[in-house]
N, C-alpha and C. Protein backbone atom coordinates (compact mmCIF):
# COMPACT_ATOMS: atom_id res chain seq x y z
N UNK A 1 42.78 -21.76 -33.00
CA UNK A 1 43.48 -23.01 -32.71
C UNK A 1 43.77 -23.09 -31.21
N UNK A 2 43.43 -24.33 -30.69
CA UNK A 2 43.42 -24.10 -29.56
C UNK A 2 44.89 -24.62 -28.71
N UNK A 3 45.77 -24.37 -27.81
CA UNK A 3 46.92 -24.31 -27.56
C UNK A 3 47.36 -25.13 -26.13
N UNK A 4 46.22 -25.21 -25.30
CA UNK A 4 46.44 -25.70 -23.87
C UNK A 4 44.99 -25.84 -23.61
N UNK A 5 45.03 -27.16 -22.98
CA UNK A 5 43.96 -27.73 -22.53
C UNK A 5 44.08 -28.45 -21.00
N UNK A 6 43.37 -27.50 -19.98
CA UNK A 6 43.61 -28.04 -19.08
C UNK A 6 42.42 -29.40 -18.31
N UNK A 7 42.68 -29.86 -17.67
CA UNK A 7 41.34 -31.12 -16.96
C UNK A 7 42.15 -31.34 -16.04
N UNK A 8 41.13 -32.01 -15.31
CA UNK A 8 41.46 -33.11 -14.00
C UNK A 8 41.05 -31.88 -12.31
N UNK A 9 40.57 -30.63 -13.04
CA UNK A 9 39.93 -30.09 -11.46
C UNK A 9 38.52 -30.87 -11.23
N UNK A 10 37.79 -29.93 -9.87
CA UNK A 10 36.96 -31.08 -9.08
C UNK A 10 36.70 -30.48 -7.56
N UNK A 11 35.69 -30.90 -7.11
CA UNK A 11 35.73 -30.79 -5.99
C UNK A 11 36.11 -31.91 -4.73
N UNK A 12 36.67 -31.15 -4.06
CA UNK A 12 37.31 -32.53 -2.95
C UNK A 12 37.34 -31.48 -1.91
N UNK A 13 37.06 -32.78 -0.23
CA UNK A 13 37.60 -32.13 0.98
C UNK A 13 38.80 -31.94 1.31
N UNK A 14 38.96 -30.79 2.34
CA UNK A 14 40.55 -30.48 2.73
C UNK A 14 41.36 -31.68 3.01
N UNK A 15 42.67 -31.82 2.16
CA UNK A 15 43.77 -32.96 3.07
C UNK A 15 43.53 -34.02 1.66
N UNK A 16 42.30 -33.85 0.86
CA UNK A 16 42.53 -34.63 -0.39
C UNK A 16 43.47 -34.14 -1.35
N UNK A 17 43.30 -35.10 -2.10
CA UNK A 17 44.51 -34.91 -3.32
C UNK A 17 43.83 -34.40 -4.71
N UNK A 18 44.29 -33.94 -5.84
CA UNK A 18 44.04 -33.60 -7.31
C UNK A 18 45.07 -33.69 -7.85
N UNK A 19 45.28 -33.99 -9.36
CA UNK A 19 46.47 -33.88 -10.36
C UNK A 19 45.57 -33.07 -11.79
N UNK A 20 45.95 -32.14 -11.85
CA UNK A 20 45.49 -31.11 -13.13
C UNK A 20 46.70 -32.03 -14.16
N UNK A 21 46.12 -31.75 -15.48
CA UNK A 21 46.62 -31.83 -16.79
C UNK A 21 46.03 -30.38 -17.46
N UNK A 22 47.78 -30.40 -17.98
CA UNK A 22 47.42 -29.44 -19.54
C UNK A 22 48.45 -30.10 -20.75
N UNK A 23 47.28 -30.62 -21.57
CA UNK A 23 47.52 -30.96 -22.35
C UNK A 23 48.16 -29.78 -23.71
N UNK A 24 49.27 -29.67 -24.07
CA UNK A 24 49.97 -28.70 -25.19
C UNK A 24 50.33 -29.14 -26.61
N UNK A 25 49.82 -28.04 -27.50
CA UNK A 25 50.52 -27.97 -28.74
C UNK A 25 51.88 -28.33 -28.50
N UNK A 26 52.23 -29.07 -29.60
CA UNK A 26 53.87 -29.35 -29.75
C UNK A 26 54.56 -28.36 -29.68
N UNK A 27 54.21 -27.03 -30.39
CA UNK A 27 54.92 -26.20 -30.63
C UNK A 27 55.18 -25.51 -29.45
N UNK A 28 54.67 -25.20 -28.51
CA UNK A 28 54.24 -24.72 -27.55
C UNK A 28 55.10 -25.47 -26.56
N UNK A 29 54.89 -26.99 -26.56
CA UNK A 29 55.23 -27.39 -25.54
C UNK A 29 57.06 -27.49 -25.32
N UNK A 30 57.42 -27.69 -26.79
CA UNK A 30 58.72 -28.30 -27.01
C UNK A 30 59.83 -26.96 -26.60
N UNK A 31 59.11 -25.77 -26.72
CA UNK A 31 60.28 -24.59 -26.59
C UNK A 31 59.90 -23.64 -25.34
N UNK A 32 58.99 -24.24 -24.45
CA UNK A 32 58.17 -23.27 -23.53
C UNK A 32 58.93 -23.31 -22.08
N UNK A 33 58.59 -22.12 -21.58
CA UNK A 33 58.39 -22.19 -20.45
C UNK A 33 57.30 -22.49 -19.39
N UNK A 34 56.87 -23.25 -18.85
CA UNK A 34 55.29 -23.69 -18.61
C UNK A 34 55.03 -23.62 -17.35
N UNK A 35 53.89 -23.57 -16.71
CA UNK A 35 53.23 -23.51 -15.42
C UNK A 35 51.65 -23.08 -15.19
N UNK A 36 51.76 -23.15 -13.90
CA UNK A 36 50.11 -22.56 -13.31
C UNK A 36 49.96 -21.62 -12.24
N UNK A 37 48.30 -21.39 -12.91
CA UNK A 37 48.37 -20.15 -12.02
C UNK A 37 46.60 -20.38 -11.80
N UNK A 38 46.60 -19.20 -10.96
CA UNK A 38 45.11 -20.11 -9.97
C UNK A 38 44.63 -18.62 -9.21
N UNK A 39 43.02 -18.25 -9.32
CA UNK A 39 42.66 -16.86 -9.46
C UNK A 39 41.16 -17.37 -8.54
N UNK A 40 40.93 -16.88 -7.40
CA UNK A 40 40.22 -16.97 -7.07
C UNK A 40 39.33 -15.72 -6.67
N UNK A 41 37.95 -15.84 -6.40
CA UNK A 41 36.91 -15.27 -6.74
C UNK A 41 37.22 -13.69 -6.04
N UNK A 42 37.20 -12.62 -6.65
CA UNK A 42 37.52 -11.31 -6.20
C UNK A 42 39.50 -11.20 -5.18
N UNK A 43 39.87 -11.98 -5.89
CA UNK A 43 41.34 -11.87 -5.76
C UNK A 43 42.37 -11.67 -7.67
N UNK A 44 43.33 -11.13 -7.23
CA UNK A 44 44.18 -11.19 -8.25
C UNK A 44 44.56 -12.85 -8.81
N UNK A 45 44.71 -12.83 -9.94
CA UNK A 45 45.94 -14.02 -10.48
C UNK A 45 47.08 -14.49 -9.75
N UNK A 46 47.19 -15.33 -9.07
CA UNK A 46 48.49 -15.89 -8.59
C UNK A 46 49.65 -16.85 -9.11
N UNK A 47 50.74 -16.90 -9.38
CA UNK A 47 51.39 -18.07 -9.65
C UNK A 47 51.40 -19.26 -8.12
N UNK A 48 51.28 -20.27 -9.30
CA UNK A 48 51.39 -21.46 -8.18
C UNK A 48 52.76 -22.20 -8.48
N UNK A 49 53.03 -22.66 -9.33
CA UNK A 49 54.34 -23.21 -10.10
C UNK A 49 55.01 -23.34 -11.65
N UNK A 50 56.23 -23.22 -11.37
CA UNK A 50 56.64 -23.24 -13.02
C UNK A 50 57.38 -23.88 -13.13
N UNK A 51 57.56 -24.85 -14.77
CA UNK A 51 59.10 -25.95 -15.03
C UNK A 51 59.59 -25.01 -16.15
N UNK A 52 60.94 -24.94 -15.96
CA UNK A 52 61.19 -24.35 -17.54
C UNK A 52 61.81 -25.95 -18.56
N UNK A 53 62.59 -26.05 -19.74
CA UNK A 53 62.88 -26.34 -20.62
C UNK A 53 63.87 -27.55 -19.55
N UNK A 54 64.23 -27.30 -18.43
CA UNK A 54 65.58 -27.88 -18.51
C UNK A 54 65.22 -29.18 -16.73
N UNK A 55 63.82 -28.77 -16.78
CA UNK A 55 63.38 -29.26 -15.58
C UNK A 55 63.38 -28.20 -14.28
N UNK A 56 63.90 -27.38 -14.16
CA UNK A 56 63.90 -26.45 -13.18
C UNK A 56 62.70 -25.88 -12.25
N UNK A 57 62.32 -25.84 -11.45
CA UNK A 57 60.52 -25.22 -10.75
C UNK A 57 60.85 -24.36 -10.03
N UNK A 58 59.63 -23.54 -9.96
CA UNK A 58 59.58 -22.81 -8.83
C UNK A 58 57.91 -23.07 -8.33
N UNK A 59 58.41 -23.01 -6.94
CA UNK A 59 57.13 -22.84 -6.66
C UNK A 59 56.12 -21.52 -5.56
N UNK A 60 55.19 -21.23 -5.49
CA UNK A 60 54.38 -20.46 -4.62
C UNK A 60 54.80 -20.56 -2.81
N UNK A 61 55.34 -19.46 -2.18
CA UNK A 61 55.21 -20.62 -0.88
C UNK A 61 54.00 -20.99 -0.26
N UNK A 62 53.20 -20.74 -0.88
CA UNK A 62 51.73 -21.23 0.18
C UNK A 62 51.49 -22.65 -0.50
N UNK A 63 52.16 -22.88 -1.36
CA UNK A 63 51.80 -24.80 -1.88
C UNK A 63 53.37 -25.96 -1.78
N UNK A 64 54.44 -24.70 -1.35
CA UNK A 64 55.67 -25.46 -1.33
C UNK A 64 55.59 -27.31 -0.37
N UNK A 65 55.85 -27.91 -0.47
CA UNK A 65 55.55 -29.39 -0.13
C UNK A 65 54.31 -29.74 0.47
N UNK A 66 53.56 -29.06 -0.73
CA UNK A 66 52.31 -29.90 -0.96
C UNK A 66 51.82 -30.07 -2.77
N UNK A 67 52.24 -29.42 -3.02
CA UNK A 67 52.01 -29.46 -5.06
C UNK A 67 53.18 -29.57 -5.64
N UNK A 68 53.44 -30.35 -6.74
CA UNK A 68 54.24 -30.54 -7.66
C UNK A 68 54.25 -30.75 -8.91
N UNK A 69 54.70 -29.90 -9.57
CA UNK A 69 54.78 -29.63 -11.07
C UNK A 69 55.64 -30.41 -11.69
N UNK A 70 55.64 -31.26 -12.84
CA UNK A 70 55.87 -31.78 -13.85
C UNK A 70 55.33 -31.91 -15.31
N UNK A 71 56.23 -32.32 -16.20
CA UNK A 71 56.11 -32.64 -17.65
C UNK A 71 55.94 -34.25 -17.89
N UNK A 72 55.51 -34.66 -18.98
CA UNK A 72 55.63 -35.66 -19.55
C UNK A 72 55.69 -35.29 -20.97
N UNK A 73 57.25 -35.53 -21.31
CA UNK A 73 57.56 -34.99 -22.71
C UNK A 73 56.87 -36.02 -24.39
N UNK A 74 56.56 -37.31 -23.92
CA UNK A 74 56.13 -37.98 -24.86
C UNK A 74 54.84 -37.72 -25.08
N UNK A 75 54.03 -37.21 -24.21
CA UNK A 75 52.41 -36.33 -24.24
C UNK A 75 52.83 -35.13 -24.01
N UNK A 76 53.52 -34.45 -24.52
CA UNK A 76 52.90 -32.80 -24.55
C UNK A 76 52.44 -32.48 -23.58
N UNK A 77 52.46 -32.80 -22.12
CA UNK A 77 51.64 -32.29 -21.28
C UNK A 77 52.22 -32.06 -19.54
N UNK A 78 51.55 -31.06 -19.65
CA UNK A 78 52.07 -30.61 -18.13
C UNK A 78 51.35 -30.84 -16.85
N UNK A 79 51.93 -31.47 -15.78
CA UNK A 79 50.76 -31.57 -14.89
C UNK A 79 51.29 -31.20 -13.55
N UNK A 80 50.18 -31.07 -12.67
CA UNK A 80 50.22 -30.21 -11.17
C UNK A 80 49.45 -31.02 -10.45
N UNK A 81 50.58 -31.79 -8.95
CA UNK A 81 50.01 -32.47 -8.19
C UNK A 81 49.83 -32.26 -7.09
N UNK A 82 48.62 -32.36 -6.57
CA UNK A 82 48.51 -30.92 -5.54
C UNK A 82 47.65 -32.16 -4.59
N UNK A 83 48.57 -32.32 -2.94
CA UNK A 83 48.27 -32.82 -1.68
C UNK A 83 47.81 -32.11 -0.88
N UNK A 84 47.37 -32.58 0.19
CA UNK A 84 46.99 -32.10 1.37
C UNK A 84 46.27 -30.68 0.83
N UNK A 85 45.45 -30.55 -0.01
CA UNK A 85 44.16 -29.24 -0.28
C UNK A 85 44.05 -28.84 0.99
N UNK A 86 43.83 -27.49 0.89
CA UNK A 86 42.89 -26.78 1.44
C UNK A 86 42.38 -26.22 1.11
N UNK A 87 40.86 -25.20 1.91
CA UNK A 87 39.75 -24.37 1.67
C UNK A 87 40.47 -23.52 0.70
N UNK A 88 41.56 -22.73 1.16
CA UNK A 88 42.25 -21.65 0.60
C UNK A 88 42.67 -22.23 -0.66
N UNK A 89 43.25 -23.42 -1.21
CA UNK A 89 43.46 -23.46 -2.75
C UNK A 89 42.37 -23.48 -3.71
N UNK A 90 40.82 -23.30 -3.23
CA UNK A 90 39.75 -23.48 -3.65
C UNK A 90 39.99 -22.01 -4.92
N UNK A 91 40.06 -22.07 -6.38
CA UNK A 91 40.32 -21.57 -7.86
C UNK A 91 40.18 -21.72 -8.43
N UNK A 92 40.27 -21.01 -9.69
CA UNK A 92 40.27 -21.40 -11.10
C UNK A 92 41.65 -21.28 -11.49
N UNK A 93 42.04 -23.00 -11.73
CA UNK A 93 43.34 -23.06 -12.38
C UNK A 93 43.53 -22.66 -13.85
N UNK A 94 44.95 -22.01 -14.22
CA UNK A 94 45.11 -21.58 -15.96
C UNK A 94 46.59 -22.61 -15.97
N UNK A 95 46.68 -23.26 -16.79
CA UNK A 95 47.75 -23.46 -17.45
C UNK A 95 48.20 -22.16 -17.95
N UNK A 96 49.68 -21.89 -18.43
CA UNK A 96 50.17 -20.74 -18.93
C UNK A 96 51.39 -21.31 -19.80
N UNK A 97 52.08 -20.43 -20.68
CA UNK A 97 53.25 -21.18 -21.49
C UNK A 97 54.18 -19.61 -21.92
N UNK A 98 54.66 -19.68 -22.39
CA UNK A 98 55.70 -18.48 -23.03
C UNK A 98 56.72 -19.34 -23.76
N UNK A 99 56.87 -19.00 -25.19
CA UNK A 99 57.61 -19.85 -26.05
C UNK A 99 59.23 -19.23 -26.33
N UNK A 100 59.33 -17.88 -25.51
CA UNK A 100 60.63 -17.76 -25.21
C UNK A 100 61.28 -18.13 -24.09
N UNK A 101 60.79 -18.85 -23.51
CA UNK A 101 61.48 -19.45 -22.32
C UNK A 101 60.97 -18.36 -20.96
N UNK A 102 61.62 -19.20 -20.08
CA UNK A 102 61.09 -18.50 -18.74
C UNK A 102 62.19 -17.54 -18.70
N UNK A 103 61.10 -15.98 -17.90
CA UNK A 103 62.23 -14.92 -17.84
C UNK A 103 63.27 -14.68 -16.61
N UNK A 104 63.80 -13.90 -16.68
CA UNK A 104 64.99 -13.15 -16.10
C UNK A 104 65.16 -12.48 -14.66
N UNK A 105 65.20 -12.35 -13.96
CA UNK A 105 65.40 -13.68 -13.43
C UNK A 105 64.46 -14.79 -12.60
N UNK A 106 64.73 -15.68 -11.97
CA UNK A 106 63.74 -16.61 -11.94
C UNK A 106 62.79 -16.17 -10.36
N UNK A 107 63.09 -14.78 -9.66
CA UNK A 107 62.10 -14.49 -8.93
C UNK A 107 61.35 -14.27 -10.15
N UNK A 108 61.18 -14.02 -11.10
CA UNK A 108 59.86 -13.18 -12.00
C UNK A 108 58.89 -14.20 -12.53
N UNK A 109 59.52 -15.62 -12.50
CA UNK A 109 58.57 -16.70 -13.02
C UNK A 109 57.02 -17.05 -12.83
N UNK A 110 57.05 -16.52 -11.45
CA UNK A 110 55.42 -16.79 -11.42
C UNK A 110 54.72 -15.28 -11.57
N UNK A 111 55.38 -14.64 -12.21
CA UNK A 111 54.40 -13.18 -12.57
C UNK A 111 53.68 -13.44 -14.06
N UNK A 112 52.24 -13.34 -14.08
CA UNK A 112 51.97 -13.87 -14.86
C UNK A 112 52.06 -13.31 -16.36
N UNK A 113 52.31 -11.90 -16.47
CA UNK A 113 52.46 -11.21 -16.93
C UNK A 113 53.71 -11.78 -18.35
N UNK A 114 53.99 -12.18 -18.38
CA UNK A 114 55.61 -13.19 -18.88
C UNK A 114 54.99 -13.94 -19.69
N UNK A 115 53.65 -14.19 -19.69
CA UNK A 115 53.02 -15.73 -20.48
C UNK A 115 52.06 -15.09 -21.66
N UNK A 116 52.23 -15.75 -22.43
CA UNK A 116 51.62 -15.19 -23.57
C UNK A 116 50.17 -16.48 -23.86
N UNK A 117 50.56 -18.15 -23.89
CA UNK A 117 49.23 -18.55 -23.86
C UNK A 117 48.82 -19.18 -22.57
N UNK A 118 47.43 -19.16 -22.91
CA UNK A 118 46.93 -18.83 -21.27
C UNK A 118 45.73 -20.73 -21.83
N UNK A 119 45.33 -21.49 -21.16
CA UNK A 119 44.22 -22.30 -21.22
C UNK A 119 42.74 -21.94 -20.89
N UNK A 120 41.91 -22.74 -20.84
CA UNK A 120 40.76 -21.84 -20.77
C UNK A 120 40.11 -21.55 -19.23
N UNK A 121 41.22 -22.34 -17.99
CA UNK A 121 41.06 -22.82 -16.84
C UNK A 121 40.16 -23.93 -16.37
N UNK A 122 40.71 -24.41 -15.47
CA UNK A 122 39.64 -25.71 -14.47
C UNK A 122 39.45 -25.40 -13.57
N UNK A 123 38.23 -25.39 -12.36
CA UNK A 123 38.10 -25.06 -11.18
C UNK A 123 38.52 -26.23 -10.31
N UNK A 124 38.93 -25.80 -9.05
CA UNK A 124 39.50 -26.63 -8.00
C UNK A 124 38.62 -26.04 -6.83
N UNK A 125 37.62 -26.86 -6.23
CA UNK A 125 37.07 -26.32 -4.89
C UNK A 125 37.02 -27.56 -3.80
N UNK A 126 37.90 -26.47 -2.57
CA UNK A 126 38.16 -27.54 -1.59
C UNK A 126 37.05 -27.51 -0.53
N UNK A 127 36.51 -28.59 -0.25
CA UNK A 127 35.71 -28.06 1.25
C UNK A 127 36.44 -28.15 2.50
N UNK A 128 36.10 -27.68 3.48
CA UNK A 128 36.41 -27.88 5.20
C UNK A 128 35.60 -29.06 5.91
């Protein structure tokens, strides 16, 4: 059964814009802690941003006022709006979720380690 569905990556030049969707199970979505994370080619998993239950974010500082994370609770779905690209955000985005809520404390949110469902990822490649 499938749990998170992400869309809306793409390729675009630096300084353009993208908005990812992940589309969520109800179940998933209604009690989660949610966010993204973004793994590029011979690098580790990174967090980029997280909302918990109550609206709260955190974000990465290498995307701080340029991406922004939100919900839309009447669609199940989470999305990431990401300005001014660059070469360097060029990844494969994952939606992520954890249905006990986000952990303890909230430096630990973007460790990805905390998330139990993962999407199947979208790529994001920026050019120069």
């Amino acid at each position: 059964q499938v749990q998170l569905v992400e869309s809306g990556g793409g390729s675009v030049q630096a300084g353009g814009s993208l908005r990812l969707s992940c589309a969520a199970s109800r179940y998933i979505y209604s009690s989660s802690c949610m966010g993204w994370f973004r793994q590029a080619p011979g690098k580790e998993r990174e967090g980029v941003a997280v909302i918990d239950n109550d609206g709260s974010t955190v974000y990465a500082d290498s995307v701080k006022g340029r991406f922004t994370i939100s919900k839309d609770n009447a669609k199940n779905t989470l999305y990431l709006q990401m300005n001014s690209l660059k070469p360097e955000d060029t990844a494969m985005y994952y939606c992520a979720a954890d249905v006990w809520g986000c952990p303890v404390p909230v430096t630990r949110w973007l460790l990805d380690r905390h998330y139990s469902y993962w999407g199947q990822g979208t790529q994001v490649t920026v050019s120069s």
